[in-house]
Protein backbone atom coordinates (compact mmCIF):
# COMPACT_ATOMS: atom_id res chain seq x y z
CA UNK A 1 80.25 -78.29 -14.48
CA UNK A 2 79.49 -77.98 -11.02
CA UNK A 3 78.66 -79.41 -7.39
CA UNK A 4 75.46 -80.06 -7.24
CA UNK A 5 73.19 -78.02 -4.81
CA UNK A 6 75.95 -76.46 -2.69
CA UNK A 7 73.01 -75.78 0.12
CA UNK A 8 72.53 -79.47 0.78
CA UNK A 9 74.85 -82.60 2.09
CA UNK A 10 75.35 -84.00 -1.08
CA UNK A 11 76.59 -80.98 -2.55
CA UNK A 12 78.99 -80.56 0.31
CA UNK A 13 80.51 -84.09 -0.47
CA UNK A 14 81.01 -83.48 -3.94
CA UNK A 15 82.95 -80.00 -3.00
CA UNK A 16 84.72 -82.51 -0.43
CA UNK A 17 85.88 -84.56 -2.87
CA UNK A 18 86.90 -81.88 -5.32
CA UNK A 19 88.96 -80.65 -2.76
CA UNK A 20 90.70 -83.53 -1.59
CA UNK A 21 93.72 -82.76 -3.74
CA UNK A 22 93.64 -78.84 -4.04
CA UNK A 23 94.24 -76.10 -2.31
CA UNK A 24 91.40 -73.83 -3.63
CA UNK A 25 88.73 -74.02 -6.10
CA UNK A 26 91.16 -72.79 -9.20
CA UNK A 27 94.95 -72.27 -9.19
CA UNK A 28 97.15 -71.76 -6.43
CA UNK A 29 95.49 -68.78 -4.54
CA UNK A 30 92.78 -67.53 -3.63
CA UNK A 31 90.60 -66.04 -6.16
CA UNK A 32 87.11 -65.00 -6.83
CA UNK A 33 86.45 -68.77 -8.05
CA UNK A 34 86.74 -69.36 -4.13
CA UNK A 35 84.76 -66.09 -3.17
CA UNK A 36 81.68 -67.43 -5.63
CA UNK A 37 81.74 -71.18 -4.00
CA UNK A 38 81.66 -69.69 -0.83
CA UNK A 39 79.12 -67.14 -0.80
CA UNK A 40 76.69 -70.04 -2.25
CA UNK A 41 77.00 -72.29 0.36
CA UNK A 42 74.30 -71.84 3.22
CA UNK A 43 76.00 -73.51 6.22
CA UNK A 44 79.97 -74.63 7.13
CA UNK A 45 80.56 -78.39 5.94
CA UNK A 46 80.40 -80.73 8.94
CA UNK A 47 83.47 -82.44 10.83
CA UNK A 48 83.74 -85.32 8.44
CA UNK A 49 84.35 -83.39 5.09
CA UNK A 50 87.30 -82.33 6.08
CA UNK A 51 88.57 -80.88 3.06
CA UNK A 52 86.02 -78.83 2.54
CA UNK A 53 85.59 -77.70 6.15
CA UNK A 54 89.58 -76.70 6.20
CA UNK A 55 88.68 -74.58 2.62
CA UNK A 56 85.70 -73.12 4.08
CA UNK A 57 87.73 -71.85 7.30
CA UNK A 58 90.37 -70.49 4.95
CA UNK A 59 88.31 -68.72 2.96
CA UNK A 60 86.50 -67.48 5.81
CA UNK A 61 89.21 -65.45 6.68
CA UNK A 62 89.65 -63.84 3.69
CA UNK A 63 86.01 -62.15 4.15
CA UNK A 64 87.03 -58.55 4.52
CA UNK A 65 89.20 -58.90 1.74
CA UNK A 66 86.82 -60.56 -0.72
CA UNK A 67 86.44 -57.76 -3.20
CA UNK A 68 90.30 -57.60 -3.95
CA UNK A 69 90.64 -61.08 -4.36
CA UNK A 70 91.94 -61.60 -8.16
CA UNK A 71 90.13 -63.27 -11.10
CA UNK A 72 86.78 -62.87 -12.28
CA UNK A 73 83.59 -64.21 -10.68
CA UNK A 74 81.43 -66.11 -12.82
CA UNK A 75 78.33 -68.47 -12.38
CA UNK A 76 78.43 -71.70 -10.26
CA UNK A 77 78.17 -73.61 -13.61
CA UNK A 78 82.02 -72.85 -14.52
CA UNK A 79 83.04 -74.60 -11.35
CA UNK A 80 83.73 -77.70 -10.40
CA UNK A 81 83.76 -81.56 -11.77
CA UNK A 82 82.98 -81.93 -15.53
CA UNK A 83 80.21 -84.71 -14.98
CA UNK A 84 78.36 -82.66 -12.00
CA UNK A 85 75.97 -79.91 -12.96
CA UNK A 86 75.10 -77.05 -10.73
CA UNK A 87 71.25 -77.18 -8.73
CA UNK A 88 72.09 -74.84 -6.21
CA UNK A 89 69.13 -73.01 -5.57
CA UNK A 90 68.76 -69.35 -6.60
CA UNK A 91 72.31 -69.77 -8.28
CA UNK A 92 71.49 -67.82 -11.28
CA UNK A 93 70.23 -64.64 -9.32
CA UNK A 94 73.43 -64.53 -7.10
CA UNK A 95 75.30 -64.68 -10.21
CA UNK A 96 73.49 -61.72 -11.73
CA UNK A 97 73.61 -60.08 -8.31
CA UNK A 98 77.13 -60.19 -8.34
CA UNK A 99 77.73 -58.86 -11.64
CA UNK A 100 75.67 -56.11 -11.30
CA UNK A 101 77.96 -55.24 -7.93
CA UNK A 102 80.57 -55.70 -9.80
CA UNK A 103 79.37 -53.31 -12.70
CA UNK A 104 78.78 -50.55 -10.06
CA UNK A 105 82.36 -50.50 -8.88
CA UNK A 106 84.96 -50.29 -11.31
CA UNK A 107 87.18 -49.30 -7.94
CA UNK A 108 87.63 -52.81 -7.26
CA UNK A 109 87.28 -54.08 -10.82
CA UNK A 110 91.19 -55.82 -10.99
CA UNK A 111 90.53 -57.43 -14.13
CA UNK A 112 88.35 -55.76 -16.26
CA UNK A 113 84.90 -55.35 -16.89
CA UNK A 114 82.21 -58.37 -16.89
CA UNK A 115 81.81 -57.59 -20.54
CA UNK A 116 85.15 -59.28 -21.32
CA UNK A 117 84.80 -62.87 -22.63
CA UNK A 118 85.82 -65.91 -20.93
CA UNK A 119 89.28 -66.16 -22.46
CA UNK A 120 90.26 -62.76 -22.51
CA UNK A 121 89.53 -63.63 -18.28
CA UNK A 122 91.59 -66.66 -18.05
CA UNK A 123 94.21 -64.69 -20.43
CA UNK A 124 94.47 -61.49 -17.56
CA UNK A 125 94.63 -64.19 -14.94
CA UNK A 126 97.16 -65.92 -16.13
CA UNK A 127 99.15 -62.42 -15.91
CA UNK A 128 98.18 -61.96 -12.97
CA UNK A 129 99.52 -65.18 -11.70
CA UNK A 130 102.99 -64.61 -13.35
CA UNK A 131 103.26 -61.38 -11.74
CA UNK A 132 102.72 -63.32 -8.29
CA UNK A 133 105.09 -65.71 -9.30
CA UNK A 134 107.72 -63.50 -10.80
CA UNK A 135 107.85 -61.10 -7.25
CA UNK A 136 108.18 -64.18 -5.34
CA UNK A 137 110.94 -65.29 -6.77
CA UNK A 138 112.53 -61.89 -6.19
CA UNK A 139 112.17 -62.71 -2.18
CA UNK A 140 115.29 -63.27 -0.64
CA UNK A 141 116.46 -67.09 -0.77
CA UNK A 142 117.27 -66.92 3.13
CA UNK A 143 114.10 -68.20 4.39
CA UNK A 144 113.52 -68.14 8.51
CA UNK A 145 112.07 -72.06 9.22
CA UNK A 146 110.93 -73.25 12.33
CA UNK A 147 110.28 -77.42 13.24
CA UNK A 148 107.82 -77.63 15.35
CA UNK A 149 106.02 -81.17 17.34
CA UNK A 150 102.06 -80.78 18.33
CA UNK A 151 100.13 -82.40 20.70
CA UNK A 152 96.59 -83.00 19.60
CA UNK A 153 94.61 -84.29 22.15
CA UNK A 154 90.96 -86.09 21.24
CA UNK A 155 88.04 -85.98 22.97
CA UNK A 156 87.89 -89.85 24.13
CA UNK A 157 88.37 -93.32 23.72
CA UNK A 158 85.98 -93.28 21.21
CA UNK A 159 87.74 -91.12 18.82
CA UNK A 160 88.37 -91.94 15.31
CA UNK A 161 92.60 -91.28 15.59
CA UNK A 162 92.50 -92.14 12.01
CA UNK A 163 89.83 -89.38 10.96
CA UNK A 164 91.28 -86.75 13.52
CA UNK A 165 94.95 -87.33 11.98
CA UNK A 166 93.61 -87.25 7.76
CA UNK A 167 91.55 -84.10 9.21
CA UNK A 168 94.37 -82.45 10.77
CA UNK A 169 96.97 -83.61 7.20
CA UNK A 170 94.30 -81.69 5.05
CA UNK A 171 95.34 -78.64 6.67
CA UNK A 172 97.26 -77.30 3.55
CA UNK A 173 98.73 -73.47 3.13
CA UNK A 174 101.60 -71.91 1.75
CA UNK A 175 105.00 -72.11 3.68
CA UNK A 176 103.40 -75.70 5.57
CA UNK A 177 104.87 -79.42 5.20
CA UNK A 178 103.43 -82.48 7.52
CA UNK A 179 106.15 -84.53 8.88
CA UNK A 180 105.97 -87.99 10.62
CA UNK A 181 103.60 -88.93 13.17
CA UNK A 182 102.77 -91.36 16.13
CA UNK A 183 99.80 -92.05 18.65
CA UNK A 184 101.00 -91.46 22.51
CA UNK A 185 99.25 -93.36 25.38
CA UNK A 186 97.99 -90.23 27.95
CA UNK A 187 95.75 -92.75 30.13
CA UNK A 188 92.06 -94.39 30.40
CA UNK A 189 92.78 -95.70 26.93
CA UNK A 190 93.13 -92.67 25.58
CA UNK A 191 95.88 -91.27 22.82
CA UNK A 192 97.20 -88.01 21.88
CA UNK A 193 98.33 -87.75 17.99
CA UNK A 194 101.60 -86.27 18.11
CA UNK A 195 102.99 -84.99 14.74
CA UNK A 196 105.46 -82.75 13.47
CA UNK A 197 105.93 -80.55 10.89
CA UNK A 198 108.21 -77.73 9.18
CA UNK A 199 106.78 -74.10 8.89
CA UNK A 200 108.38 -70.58 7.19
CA UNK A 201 108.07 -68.36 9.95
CA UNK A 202 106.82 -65.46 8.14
CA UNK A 203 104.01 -67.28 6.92
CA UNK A 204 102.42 -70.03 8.92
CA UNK A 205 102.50 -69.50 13.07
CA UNK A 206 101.55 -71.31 15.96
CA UNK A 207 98.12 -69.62 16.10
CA UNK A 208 96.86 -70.07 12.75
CA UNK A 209 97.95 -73.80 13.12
CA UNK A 210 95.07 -73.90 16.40
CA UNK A 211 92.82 -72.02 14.36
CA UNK A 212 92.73 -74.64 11.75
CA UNK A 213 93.12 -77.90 13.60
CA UNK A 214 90.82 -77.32 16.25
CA UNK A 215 88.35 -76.42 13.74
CA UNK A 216 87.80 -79.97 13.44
CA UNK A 217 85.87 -79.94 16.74
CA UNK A 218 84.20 -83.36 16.49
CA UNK A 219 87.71 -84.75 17.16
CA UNK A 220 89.94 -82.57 18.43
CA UNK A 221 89.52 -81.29 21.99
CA UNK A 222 92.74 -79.11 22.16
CA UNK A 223 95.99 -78.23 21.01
CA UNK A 224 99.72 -77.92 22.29
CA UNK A 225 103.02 -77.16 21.34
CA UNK A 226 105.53 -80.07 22.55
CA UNK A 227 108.18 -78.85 21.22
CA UNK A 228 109.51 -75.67 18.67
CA UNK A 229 113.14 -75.55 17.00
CA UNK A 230 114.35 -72.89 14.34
CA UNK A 231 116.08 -74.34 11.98
C-alpha cells in the first residue's frame, strides 16, 4: 500500500485519485491516518488535483490540533491503494520520528501505546468511532439549516467553467449538500457559476465556504453570496 513518492507530481495524482470519493484518508473524520499523509507531503497539490488540494486545506486547519486527533499513526506503507507502494523519500525515518514523539508523551497518547498491534489499533478505533457516533445521535433532532445561492466569479474567458465547478463540488464536510447549478452571462464573454446549496448552521458558514472555494485560485477569482434563506 501506498501513493507513491508523496514529494513529487505523480504521487500527488495518485493521492488525487484516492481521494476523489472520500472525505479523508480513513473513515469519516479526521484521524492521525490524515495527520501522517500530510506531514509527508513537501508542497500543497496544485489547482488541478482538486481533491487533494480541498483535503490538504482541510487538514491544514486542523494543525494546532494534530496531536489530539484520534487513531494511531503508522508508516506511509499502511496507506493508500493496494497496488501502489510507498517511495516517499525519508518515509521510514519520519515514521520512526513520530513514534518516538509519540513514546515521549503518553499525555496525548488517546489510544494506547505504539507497542499495541495493528488490530488491537483498528479494534480501539473502532470504539472510538462508536462513541462519536453514539453522542451524535444524542444531539437534538431540531437542526438550524440555512439555503444559501453563491456567486463564483472566474478569472476570464478562458476559464475552464467545467474544472472551476468539479473543483468547487469536491468541497465535501460535514453538515454540506451541493444543490443545482447554472452558468450566468456577466459580460465580455465571461460567466459566473452560480450554485446553491443547503448548510447546518452550526457547522458549515459562509466563511469557511470562501476559505475553501477560493482556494482553488487558478479558477476562481472571488466569491459572493446571492442569496441566504433559513429554512
Amino acid at each position: 500500500m501506498g501513493f507513491g513518492d508523496l514529494k513529487s507530481a505523480s504521487g500527488l495524482k495518485v493521492l488525487n485519485d484516492f481521494l476523489l470519493e472520500r472525505s479523508y484518508i480513513e473513515g469519516f473524520v479526521p484521524s492521525q491516518a490524515d495527520v501522517a499523509v500530510f506531514d509527508a507531503i513537501s508542497t500543497p497539490p496544485s489547482a488541478d488535483l482538486c481533491h487533494a488540494l480541498r483535503w490538504y486545506n482541510h487538514i491544514k486547519s486542523y494543525h494546532s490540533q494534530k496531536n489530539s486527533l484520534p487513531g494511531v499513526k503508522k508508516p506511509l506503507g499502511q496507506y493508500g491503494p493496494a497496488a501502489v507502494a510507498d517511495t516517499t523519500p525519508s518515509s521510514a525515518a519520519v515514521s520512526k520520528d513520530d513514534d518516538d514523539e509519540e513514546e515521549d508523551d503518553d499525555d496525548i497518547d488517546l489510544f494506547g501505546s505504539d507497542e499495541e498491534d495493528d488490530s488491537e489499533a483498528a479494534r480501539l478505533k473502532e470504539e472510538r468511532l462508536a462513541e462519536y457516533a453514539a453522542k451524535k445521535a444524542k444531539k437534538p433532532t431540531l437542526i438550524a439549516k440555512s439555503s444559501i445561492l453563491l456567486d463564483v466569479k472566474p478569472w476570464d474567458d478562458e476559464t475552464d467553467m467545467a474544472k472551476l465547478e468539479e473543483c468547487v463540488r469536491s468541497i465535501q464536510m460535514d453538515g454540506l449538500l451541493w444543490g443545482q447549478s447554472k452558468l450566468v452571462p456577466v459580460g465580455y464573454g465571461i460567466k459566473k457559476l452560480q450554485i446553491g446549496c443547503v448548510v447546518e448552521d452550526d457547522k458549515v458558514g459562509t466563511d469557511i465556504l470562501e476559505e475553501n472555494i477560493t482556494a482553488f485560485e487558478d479558477f476562481v477569482q472571488s466569491m459572493d453570496v446571492a442569496a441566504f434563506n433559513k429554512i
